[in-house]
N, C-alpha and C. Protein backbone atom coordinates (compact mmCIF):
# COMPACT_ATOMS: atom_id res chain seq x y z
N UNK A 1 19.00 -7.98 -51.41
CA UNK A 1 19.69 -8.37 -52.62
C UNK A 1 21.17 -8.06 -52.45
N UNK A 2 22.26 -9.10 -52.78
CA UNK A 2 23.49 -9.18 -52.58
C UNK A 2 23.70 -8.08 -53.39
N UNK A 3 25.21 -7.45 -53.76
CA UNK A 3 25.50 -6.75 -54.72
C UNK A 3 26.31 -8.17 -55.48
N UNK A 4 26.43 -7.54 -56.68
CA UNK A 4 27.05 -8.76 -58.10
C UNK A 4 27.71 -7.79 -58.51
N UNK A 5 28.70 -8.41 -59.40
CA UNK A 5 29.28 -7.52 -60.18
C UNK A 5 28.55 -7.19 -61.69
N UNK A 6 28.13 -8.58 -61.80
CA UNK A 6 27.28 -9.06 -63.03
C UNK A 6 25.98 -8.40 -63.05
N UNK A 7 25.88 -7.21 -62.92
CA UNK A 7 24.60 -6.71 -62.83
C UNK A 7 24.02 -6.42 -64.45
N UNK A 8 22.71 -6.41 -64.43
CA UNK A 8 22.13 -5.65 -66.03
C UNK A 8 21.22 -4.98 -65.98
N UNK A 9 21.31 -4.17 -66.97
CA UNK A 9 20.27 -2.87 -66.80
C UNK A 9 19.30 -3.28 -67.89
N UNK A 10 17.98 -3.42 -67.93
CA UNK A 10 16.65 -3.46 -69.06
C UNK A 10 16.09 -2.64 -69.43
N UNK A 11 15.81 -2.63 -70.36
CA UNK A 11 14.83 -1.12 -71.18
C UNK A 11 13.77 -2.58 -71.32
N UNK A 12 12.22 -2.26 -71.23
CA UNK A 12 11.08 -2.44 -71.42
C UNK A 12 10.86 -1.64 -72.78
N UNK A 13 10.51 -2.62 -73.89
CA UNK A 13 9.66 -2.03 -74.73
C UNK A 13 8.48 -2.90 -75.17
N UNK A 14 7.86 -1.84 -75.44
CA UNK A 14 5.77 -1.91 -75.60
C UNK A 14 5.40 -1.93 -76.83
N UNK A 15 5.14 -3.24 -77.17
CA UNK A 15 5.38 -3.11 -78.71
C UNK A 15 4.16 -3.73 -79.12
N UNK A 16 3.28 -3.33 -79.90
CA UNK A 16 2.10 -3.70 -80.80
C UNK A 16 2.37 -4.84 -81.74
N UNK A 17 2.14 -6.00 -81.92
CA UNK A 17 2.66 -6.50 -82.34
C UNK A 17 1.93 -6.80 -83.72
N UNK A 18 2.33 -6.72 -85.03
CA UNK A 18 1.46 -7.02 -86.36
C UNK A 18 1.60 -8.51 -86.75
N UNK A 19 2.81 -8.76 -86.99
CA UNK A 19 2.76 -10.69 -87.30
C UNK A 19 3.78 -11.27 -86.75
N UNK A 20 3.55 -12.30 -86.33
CA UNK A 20 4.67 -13.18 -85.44
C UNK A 20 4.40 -14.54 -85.79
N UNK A 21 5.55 -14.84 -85.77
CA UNK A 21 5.86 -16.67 -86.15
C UNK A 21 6.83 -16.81 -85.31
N UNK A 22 6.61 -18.05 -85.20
CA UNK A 22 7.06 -19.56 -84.41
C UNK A 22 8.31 -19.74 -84.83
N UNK A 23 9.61 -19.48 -84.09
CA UNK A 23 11.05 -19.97 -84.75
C UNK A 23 10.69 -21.68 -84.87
N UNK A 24 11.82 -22.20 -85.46
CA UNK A 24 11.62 -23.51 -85.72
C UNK A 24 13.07 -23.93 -85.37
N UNK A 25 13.72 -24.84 -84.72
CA UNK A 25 15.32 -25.33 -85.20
C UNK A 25 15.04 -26.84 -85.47
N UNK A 26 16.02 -27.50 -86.46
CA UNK A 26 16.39 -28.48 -86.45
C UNK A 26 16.81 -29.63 -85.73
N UNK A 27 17.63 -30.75 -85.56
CA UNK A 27 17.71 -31.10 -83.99
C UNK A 27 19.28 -31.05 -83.89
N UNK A 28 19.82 -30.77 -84.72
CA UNK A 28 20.82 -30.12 -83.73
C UNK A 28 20.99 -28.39 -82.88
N UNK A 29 20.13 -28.34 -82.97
CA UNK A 29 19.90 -26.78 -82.67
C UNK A 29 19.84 -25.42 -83.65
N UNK A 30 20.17 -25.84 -84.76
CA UNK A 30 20.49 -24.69 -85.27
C UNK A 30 18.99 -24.21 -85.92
N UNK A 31 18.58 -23.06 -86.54
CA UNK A 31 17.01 -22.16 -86.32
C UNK A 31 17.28 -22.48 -88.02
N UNK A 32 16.19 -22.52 -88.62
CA UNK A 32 15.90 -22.96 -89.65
C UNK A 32 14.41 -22.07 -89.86
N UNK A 33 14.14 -21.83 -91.22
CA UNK A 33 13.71 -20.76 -91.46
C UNK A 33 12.14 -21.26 -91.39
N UNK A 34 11.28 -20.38 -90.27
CA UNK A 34 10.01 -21.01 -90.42
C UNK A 34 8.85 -20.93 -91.89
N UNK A 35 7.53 -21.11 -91.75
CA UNK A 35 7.06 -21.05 -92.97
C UNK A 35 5.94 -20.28 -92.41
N UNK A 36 6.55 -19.10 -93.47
CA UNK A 36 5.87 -17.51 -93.13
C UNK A 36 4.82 -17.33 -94.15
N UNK A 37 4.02 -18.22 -94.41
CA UNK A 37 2.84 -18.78 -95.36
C UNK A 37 2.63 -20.32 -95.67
N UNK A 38 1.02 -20.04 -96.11
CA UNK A 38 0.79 -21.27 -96.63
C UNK A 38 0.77 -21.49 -97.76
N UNK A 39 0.95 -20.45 -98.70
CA UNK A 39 1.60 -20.54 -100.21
C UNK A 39 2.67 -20.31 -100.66
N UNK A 40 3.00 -20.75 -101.64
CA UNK A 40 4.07 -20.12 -102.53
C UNK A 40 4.15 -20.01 -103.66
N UNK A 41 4.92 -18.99 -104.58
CA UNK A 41 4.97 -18.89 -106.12
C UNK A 41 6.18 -19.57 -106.26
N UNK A 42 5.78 -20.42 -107.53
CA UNK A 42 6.50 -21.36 -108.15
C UNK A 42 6.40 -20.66 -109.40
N UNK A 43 7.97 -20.39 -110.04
CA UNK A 43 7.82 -19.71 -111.64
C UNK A 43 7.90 -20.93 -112.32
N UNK A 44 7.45 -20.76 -113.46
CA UNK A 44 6.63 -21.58 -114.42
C UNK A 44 6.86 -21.49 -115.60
N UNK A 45 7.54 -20.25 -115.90
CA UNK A 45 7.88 -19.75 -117.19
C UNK A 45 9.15 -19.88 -117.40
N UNK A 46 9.43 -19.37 -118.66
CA UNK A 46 10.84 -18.97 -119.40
C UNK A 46 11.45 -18.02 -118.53
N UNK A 47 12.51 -17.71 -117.68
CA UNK A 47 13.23 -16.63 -117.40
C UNK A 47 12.40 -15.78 -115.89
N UNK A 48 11.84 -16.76 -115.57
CA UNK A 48 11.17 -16.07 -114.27
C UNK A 48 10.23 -15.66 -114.82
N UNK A 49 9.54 -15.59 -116.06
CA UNK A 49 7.90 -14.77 -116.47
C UNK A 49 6.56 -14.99 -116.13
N UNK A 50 6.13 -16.20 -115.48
CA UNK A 50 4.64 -16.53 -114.96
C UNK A 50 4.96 -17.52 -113.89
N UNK A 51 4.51 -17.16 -112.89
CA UNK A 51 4.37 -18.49 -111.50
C UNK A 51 2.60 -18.74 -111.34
N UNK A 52 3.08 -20.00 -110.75
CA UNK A 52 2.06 -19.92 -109.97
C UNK A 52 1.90 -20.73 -108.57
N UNK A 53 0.88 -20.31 -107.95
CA UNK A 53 0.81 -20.69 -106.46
C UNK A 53 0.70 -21.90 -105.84
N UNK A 54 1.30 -22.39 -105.02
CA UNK A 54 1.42 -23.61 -104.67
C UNK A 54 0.93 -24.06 -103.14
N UNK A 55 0.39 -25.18 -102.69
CA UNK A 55 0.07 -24.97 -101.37
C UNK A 55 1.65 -25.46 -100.34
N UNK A 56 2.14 -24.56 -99.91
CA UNK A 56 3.25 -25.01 -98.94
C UNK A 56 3.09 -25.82 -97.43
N UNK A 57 1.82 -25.86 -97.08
CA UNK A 57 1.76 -26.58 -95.85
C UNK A 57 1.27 -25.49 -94.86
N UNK A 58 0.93 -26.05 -92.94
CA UNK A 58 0.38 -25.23 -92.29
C UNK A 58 1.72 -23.69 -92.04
N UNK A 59 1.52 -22.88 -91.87
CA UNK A 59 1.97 -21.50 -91.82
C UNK A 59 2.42 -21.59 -89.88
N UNK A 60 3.31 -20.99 -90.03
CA UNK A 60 3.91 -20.98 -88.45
C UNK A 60 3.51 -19.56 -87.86
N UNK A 61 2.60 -18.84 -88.35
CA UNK A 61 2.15 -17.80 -87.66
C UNK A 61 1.41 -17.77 -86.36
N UNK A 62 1.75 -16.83 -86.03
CA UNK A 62 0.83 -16.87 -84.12
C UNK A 62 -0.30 -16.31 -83.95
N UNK A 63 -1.38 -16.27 -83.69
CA UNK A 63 -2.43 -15.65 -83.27
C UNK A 63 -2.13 -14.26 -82.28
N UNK A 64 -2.46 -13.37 -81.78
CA UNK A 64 -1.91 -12.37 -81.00
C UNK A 64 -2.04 -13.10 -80.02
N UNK A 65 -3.38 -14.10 -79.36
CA UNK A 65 -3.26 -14.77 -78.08
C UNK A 65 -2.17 -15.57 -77.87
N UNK A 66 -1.67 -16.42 -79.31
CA UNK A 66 -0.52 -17.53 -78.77
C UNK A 66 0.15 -16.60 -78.72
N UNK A 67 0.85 -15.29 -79.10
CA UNK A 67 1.87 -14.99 -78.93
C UNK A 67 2.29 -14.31 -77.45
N UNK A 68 0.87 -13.82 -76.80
CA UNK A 68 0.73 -13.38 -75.45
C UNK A 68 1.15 -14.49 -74.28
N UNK A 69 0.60 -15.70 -74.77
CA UNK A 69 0.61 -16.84 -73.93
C UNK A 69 2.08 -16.98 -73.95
N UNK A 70 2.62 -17.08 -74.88
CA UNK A 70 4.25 -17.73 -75.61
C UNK A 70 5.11 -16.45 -74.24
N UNK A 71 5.17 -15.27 -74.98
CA UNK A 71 5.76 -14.76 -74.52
C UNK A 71 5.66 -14.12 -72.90
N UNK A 72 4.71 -13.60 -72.13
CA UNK A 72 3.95 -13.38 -70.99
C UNK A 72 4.71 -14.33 -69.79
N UNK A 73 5.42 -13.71 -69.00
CA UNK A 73 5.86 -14.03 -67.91
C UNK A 73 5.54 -13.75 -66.59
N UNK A 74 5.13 -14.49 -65.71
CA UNK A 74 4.25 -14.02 -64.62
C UNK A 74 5.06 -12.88 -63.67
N UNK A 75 6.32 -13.56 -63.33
CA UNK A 75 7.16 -12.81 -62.62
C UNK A 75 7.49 -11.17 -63.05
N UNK A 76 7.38 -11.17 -64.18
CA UNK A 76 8.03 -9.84 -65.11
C UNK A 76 6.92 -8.81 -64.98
N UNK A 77 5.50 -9.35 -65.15
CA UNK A 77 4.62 -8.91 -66.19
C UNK A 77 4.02 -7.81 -64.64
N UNK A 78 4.08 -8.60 -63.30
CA UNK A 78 3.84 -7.10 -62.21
C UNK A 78 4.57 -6.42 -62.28
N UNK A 79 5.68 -6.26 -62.72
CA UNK A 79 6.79 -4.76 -63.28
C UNK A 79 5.96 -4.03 -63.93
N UNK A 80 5.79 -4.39 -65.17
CA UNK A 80 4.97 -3.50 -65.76
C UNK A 80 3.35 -3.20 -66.15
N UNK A 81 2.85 -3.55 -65.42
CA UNK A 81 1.20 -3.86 -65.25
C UNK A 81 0.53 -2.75 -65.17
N UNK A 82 1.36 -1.26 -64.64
CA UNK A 82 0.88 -0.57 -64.55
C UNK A 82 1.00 0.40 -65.41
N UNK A 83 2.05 0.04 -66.43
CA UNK A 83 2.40 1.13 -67.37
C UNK A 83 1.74 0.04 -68.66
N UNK A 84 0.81 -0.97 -68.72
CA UNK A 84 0.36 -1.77 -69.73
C UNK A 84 -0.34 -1.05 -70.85
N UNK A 85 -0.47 -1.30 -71.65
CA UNK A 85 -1.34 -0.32 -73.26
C UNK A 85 -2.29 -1.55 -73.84
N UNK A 86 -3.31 -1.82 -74.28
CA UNK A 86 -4.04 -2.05 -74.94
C UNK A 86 -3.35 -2.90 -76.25
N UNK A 87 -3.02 -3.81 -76.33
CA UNK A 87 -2.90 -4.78 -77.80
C UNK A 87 -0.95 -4.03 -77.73
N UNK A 88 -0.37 -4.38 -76.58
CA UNK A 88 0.62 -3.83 -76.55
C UNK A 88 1.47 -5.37 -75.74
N UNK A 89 2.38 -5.85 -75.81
CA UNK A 89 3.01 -6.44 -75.17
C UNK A 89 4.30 -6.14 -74.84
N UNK A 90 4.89 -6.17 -73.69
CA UNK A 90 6.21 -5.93 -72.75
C UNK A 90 7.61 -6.92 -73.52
N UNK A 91 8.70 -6.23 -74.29
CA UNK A 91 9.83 -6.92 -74.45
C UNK A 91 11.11 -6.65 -73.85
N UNK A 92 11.70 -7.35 -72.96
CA UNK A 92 13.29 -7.04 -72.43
C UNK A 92 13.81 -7.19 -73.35
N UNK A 93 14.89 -5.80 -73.27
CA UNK A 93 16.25 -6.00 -73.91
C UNK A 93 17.16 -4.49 -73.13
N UNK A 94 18.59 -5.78 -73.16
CA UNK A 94 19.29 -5.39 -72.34
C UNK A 94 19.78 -3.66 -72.81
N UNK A 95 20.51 -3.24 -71.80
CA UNK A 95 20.47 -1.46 -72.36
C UNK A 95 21.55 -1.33 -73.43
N UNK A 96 22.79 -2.11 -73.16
CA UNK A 96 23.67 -2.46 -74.16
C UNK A 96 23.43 -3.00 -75.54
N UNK A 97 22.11 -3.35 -75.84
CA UNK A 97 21.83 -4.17 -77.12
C UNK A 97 21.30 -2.77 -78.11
N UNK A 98 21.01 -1.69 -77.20
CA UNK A 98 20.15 -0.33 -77.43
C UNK A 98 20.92 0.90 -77.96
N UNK A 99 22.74 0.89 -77.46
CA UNK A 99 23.33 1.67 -77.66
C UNK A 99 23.48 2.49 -79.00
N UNK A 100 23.32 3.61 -79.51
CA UNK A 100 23.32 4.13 -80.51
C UNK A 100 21.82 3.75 -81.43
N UNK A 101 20.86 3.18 -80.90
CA UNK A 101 20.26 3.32 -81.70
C UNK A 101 18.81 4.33 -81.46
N UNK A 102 18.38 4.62 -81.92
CA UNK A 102 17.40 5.59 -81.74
C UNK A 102 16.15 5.50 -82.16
N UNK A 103 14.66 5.02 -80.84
CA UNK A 103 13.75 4.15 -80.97
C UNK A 103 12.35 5.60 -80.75
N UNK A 104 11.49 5.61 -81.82
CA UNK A 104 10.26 6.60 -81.27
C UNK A 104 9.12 6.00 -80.94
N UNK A 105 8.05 6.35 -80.36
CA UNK A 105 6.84 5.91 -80.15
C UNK A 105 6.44 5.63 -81.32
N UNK A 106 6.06 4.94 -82.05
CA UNK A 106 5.06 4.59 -83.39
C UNK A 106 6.23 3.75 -84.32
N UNK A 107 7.10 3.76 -84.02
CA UNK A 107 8.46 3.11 -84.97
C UNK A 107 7.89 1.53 -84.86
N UNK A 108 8.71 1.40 -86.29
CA UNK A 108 8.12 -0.05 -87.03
C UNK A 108 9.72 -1.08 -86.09
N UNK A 109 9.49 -2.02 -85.62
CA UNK A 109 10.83 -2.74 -85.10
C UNK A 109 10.66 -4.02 -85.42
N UNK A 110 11.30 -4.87 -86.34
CA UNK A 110 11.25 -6.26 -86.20
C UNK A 110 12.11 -7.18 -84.97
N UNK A 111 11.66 -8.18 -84.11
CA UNK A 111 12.15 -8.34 -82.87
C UNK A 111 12.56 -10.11 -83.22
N UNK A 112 13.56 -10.92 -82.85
CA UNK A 112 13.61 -12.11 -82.24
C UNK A 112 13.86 -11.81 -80.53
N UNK A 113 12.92 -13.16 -79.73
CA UNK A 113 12.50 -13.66 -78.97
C UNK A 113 14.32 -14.55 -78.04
N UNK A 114 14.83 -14.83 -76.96
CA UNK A 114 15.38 -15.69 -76.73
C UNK A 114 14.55 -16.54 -76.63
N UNK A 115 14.51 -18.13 -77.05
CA UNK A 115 13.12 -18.93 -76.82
C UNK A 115 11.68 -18.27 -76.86
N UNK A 116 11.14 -18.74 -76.00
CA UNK A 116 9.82 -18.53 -76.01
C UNK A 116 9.66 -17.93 -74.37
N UNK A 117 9.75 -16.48 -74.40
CA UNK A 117 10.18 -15.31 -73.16
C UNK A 117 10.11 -14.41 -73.78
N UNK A 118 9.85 -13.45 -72.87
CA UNK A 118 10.12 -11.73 -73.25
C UNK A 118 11.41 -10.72 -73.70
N UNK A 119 12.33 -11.63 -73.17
CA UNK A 119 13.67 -11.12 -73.25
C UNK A 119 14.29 -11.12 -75.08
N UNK A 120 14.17 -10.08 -75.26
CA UNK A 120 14.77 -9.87 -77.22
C UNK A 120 16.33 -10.29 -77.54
N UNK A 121 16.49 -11.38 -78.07
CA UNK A 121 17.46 -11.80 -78.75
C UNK A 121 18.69 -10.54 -79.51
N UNK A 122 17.32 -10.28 -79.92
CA UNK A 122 17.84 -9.00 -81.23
C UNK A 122 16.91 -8.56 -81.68
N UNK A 123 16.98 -6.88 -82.28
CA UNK A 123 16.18 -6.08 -82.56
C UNK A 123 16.62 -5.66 -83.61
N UNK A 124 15.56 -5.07 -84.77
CA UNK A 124 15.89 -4.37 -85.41
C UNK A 124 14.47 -3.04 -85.86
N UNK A 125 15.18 -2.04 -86.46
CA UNK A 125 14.53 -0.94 -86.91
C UNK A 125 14.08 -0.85 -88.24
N UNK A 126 12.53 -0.92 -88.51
CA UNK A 126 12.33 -0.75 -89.96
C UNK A 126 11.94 0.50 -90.34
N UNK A 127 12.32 0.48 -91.55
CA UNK A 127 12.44 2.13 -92.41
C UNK A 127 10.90 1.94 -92.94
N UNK A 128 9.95 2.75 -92.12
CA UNK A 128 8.78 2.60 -92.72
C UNK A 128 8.64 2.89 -94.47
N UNK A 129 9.69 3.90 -95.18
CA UNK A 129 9.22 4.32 -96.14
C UNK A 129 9.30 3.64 -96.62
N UNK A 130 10.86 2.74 -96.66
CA UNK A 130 11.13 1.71 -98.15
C UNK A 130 11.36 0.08 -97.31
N UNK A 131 10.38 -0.16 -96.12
CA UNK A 131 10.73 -0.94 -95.41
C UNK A 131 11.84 -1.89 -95.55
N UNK A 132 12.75 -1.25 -95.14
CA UNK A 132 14.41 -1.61 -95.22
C UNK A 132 14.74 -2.11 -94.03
N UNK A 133 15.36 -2.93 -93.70
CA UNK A 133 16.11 -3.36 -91.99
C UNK A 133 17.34 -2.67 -91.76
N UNK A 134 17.03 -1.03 -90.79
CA UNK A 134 18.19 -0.90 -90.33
C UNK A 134 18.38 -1.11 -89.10
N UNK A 135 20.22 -0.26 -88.36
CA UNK A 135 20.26 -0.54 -86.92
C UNK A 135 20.26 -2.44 -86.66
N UNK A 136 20.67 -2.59 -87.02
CA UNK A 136 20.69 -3.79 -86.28
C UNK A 136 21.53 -3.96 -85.26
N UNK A 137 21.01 -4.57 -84.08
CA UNK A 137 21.47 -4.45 -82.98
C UNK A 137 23.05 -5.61 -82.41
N UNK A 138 23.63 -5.79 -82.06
CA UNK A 138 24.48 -6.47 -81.79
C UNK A 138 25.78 -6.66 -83.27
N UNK A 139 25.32 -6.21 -83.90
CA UNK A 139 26.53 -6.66 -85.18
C UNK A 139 27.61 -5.00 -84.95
N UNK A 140 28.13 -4.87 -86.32
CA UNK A 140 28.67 -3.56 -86.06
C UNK A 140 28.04 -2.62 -85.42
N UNK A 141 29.15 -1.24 -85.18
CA UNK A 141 28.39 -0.27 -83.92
C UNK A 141 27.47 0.32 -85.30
N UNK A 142 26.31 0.79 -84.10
CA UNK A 142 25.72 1.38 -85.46
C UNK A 142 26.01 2.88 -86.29
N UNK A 143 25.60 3.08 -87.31
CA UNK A 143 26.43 4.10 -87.98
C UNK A 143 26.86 3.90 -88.76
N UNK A 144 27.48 2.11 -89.08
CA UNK A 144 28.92 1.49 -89.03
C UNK A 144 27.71 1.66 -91.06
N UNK A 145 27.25 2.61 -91.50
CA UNK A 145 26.81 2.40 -92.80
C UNK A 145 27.55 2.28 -94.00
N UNK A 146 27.63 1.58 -95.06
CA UNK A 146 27.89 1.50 -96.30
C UNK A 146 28.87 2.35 -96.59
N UNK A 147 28.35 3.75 -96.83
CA UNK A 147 28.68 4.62 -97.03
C UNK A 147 29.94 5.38 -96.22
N UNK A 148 30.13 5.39 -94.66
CA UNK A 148 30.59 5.47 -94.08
C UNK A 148 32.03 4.22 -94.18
N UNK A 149 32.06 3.44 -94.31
CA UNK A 149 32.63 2.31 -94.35
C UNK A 149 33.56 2.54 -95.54
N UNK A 150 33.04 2.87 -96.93
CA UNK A 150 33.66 3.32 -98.22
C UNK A 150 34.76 4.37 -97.75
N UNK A 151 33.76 5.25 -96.77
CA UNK A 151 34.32 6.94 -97.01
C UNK A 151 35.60 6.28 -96.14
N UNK A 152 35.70 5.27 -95.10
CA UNK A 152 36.87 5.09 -94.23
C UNK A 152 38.34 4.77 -95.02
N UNK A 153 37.51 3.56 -96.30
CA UNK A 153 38.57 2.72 -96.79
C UNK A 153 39.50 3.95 -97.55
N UNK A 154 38.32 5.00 -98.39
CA UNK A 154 39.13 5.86 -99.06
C UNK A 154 40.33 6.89 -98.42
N UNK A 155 39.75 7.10 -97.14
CA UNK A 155 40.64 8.02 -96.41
C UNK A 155 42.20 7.22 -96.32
N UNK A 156 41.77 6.16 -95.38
CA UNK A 156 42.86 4.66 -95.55
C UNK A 156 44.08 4.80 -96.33
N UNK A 157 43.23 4.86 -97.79
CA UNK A 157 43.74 4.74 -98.80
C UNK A 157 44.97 6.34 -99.17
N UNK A 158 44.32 7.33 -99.00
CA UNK A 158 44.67 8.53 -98.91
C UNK A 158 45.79 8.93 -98.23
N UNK A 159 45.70 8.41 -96.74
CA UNK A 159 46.74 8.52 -96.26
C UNK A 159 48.12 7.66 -96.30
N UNK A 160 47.46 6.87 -97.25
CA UNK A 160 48.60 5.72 -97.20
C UNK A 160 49.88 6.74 -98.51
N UNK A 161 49.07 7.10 -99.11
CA UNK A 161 49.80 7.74 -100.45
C UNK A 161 50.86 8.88 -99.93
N UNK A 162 50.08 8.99 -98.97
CA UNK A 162 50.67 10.71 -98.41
C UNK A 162 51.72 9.90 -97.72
N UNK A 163 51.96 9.13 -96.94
CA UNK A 163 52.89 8.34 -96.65
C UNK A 163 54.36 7.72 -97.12
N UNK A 164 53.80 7.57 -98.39
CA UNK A 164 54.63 7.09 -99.39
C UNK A 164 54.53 8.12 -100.42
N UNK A 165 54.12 9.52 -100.28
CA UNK A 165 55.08 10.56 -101.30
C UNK A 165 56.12 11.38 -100.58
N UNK A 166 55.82 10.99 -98.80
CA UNK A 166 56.92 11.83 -98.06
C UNK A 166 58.10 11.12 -98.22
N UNK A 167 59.36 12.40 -99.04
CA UNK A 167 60.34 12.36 -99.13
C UNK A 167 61.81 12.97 -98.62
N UNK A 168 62.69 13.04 -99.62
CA UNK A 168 63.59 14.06 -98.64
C UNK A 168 63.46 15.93 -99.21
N UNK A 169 63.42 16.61 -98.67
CA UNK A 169 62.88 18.50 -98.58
C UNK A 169 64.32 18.32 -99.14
N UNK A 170 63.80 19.68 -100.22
CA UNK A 170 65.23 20.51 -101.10
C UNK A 170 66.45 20.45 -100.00
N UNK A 171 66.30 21.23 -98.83
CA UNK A 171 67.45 21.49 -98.06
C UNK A 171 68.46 20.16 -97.72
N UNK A 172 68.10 19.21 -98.07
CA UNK A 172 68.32 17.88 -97.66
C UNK A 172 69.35 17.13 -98.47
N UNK A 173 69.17 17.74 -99.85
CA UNK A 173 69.97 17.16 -100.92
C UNK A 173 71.16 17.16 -100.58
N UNK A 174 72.23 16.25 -101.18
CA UNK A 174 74.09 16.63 -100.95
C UNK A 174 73.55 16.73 -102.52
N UNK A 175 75.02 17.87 -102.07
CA UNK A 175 75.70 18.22 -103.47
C UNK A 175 76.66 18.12 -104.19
């Protein structure tokens, strides 16, 4: 193997997978939101007060086999064959997509796919308690929270004042 400059480093993760659907795009390419059921509530009432269920069409969900088939790469899959788990499937993602975030054995992760391959688009971390999407991978660094973000603008703000109350010191005056 030549050396590149372009080299990349992969983290393998082993991920159990609970439900998976089928991206969908349009034809100009762009991903359009699949149909993550075959029903839907339709409100019916005054002010949002009674729906009811509607049939939306076939559901773009995967079977665990289509999703093995979909994703399962022959070349990849003797890498890790030997470290394989039971109802577990193998996802690349690059080590850079990983930075700052912090992944445990049993952690809930919602994943996109590049196409239909092993290699993860993008990842994210779900908050089992209040299943929330954090960490998301590739947007701001992570950390980059709400809260944190406020506390920046205020400092910002803080120092700007201190800026503009520095004046001229007693000794300074003419007389």
């Amino acid at each position: 193997m030549a050396y590149s400059p372009a080299q990349f480093r992969y983290i393998v993760l082993h991920v159990r997978p609970s439900r998976a659907h089928r991206r969908k795009f349009d034809p100009e390419g762009r991903e359009v939101e699949p149909n993550f059921s075959d029903t839907w509530k339709v409100n019916t009432g005054y002010l949002h007060s009674s729906y009811k269920v509607e049939a939306r069409g076939q559901t773009d969900r995967l079977s665990a086999a289509e999703l093995e088939v979909a994703v399962t790469s022959a070349e990849l899959s003797c890498l890790t064959q030997q470290v394989h788990r039971d109802g577990c499937l193998p996802f690349w993602v690059g080590e850079e997509e990983l930075v700052g975030m912090e992944l445990s054995s049993g952690d809930n992760v919602r994943l996109k796919t590049r196409g239909d391959g092993p290699f993860i688009y993008n990842v994210a971390q779900l908050d089992g308690a209040t299943s929330q999407v954090s960490n998301f991978a590739g947007g701001d660094m992570v950390g980059s929270s709400w809260t944190e973000k406020v506390m920046a603008v205020k400092r910002d703000q803080e120092e700007r004042r201190e800026e503009e109350n520095q004046g001229v010191e007693e000794d300074e005056w003419d007389d």
